[in-house]
N, C-alpha and C. Protein backbone atom coordinates (compact mmCIF):
# COMPACT_ATOMS: atom_id res chain seq x y z
N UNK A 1 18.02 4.43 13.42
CA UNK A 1 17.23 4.34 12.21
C UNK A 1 16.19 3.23 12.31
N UNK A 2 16.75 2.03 13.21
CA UNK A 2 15.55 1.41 13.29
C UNK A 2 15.27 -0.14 12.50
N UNK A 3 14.38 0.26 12.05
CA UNK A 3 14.10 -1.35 11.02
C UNK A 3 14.74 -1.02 9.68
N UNK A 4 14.71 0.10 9.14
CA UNK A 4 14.76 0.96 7.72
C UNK A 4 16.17 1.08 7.58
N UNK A 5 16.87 0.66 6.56
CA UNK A 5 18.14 1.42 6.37
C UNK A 5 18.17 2.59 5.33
N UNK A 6 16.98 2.91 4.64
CA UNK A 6 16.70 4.84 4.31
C UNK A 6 16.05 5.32 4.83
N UNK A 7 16.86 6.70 4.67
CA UNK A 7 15.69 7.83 6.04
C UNK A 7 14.21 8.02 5.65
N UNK A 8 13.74 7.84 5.67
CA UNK A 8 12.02 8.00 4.98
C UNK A 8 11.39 9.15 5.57
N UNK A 9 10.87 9.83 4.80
CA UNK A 9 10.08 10.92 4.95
C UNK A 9 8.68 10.05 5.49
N UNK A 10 8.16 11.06 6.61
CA UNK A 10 6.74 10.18 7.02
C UNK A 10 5.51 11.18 6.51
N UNK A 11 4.92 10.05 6.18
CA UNK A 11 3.71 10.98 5.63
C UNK A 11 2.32 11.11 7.36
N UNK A 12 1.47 11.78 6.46
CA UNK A 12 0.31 12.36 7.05
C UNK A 12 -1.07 10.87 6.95
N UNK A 13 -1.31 10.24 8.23
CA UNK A 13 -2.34 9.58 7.62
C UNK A 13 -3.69 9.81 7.38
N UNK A 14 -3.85 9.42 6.23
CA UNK A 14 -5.47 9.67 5.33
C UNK A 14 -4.90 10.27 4.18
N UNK A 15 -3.63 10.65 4.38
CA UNK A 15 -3.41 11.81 2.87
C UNK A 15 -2.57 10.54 1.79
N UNK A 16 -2.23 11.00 0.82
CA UNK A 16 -1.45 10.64 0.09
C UNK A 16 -0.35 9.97 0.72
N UNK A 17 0.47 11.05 1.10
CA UNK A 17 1.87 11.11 1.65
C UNK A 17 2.07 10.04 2.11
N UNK A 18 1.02 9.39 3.17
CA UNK A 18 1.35 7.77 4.14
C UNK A 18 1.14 6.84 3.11
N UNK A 19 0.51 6.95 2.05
CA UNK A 19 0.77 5.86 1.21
C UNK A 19 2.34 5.66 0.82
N UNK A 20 2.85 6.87 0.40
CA UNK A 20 4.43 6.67 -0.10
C UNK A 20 5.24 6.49 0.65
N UNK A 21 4.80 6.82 2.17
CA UNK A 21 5.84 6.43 2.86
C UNK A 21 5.96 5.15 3.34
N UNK A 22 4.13 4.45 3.29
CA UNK A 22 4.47 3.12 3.22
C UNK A 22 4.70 2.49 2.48
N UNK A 23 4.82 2.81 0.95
CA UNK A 23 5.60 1.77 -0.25
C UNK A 23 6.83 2.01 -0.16
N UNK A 24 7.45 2.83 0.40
CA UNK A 24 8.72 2.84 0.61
C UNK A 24 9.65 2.67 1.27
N UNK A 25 8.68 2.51 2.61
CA UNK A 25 9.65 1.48 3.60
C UNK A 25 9.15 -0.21 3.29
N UNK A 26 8.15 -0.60 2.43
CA UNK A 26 8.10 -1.91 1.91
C UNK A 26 8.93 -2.14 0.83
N UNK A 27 9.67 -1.45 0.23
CA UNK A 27 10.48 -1.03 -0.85
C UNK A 27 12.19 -1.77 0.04
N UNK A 28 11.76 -0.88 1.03
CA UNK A 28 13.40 -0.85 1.82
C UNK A 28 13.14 -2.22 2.35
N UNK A 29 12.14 -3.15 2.89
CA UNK A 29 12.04 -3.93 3.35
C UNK A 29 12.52 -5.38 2.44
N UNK A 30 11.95 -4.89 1.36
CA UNK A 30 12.41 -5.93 0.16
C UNK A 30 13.83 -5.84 -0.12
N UNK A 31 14.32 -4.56 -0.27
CA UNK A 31 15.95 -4.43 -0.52
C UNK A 31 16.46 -5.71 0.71
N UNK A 32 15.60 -5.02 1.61
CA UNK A 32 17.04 -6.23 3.04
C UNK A 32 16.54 -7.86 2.80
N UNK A 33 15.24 -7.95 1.99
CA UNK A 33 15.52 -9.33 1.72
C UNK A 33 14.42 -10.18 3.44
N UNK A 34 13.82 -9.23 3.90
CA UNK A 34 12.87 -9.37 4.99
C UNK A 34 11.83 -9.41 5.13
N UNK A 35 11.26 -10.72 4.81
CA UNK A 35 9.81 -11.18 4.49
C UNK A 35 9.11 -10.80 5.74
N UNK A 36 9.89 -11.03 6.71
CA UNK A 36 8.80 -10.44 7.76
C UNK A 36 8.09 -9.01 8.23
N UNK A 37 9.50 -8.31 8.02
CA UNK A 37 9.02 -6.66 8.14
C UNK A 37 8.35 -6.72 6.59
N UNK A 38 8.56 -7.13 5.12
CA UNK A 38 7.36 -6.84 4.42
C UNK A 38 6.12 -6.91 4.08
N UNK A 39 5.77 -8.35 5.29
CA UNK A 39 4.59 -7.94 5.48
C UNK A 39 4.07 -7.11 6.52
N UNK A 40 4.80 -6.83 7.67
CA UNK A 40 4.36 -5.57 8.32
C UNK A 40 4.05 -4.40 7.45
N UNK A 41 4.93 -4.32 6.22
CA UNK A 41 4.56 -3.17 5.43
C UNK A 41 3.74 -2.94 4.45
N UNK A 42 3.41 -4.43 4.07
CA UNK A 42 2.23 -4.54 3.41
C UNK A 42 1.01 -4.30 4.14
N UNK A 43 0.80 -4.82 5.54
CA UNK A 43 -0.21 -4.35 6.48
C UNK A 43 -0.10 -2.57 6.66
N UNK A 44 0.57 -2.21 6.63
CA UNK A 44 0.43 -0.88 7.40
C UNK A 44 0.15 -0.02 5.84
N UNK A 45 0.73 -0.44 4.53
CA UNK A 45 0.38 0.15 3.24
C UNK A 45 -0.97 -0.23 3.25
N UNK A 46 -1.63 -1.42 3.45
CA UNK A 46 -3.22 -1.58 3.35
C UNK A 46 -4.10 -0.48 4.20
N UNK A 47 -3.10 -0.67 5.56
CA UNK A 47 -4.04 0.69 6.54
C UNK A 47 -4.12 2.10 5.66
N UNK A 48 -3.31 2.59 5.22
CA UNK A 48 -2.70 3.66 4.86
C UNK A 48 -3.65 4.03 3.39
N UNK A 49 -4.10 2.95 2.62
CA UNK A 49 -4.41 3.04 1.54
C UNK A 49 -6.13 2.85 2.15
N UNK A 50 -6.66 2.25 3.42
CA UNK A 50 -8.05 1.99 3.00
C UNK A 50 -8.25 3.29 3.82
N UNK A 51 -7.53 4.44 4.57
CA UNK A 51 -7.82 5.53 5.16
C UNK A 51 -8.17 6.63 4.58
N UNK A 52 -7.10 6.25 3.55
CA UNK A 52 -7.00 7.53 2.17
C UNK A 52 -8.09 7.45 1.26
N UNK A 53 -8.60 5.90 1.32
CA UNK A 53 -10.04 5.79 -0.02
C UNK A 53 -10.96 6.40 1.08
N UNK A 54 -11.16 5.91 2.44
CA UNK A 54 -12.34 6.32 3.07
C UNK A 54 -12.65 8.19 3.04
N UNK A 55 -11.05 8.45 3.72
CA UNK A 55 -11.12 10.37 3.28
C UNK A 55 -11.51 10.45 2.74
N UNK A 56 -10.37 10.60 0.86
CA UNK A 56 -10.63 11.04 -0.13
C UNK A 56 -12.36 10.75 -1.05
N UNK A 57 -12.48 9.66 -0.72
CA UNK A 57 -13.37 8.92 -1.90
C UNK A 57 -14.57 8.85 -1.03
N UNK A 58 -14.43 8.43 0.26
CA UNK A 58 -15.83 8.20 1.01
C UNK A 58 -16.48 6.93 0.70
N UNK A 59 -15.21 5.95 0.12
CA UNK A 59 -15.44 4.59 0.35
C UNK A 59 -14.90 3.62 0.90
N UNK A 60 -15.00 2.30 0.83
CA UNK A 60 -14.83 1.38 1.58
C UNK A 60 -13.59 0.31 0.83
N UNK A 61 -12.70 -0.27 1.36
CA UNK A 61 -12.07 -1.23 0.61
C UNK A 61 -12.86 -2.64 0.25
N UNK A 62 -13.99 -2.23 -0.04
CA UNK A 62 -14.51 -3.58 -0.64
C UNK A 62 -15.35 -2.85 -1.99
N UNK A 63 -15.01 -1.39 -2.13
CA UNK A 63 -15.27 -1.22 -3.27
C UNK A 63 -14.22 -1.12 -4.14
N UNK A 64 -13.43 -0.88 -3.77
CA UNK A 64 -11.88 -1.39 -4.50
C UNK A 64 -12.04 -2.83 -4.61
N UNK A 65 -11.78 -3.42 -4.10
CA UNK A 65 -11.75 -4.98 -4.42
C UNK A 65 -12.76 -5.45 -5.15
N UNK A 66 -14.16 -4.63 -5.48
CA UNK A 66 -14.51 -5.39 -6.77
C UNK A 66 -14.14 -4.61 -8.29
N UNK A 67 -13.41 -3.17 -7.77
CA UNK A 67 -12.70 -2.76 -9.15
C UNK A 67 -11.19 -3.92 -9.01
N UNK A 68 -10.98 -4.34 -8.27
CA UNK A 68 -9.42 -5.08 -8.85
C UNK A 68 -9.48 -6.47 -9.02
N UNK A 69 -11.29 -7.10 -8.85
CA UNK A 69 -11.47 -8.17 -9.33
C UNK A 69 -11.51 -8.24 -10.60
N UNK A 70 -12.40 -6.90 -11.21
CA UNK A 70 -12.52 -6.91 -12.79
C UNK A 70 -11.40 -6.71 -13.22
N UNK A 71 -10.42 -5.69 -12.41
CA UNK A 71 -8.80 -5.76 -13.29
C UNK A 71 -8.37 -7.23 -13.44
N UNK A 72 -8.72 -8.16 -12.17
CA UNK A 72 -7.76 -9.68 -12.63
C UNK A 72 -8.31 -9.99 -13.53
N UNK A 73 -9.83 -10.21 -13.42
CA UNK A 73 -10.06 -10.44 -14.76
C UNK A 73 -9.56 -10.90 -16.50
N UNK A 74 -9.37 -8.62 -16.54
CA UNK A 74 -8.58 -8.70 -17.43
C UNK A 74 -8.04 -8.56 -17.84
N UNK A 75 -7.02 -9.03 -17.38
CA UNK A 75 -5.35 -9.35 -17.19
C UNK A 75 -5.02 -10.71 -17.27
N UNK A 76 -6.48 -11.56 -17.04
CA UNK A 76 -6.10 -13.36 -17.13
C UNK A 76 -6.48 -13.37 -18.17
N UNK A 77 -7.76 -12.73 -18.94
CA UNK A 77 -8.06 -13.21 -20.82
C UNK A 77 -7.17 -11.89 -21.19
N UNK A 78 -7.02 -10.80 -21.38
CA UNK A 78 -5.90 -10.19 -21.79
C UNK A 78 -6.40 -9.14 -22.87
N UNK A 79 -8.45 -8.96 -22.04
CA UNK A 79 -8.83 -7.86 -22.54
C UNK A 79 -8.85 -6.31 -22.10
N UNK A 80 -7.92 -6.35 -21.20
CA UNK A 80 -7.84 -4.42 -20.82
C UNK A 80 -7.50 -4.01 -21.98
């Protein structure tokens, strides 16, 4: 099984699917309490997620990051 102690379905990368399969072995990574494999899984969920915006969307992760600057935004004055 590996690093994972659940069987994880693997997804397709660029699609959806590799996103869930990487929140969910970062999921399993947190259960074991393993900062190190979670950030491997935070890296490989970032791959997984800027493949799927480039497919799907035909953009870049720096256009996300200025939609999730305006989310911190507001979420720090507590106007969403």
């Amino acid at each position: 099984m590996g690093y994972h102690k659940k069987d994880i379905p693997r997804g397709k990368y660029g699609h959806f699917s590799k996103i869930k399969e990487e929140f969910v072995e970062l999921e399993d990574a947190w259960e074991q309490d393993d900062l190190v494999l979670q950030l491997c899984e935070l890296a490989d969920l970032y791959g997984a997620i800027e493949q799927y915006v480039w497919r799907k969307f035909d953009m870049e992760m720096e256009d996300i990051k200025k939609f999730s600057d305006k989310t911190k935004e507001a979420f720090k004055d507590g106007s969403r």
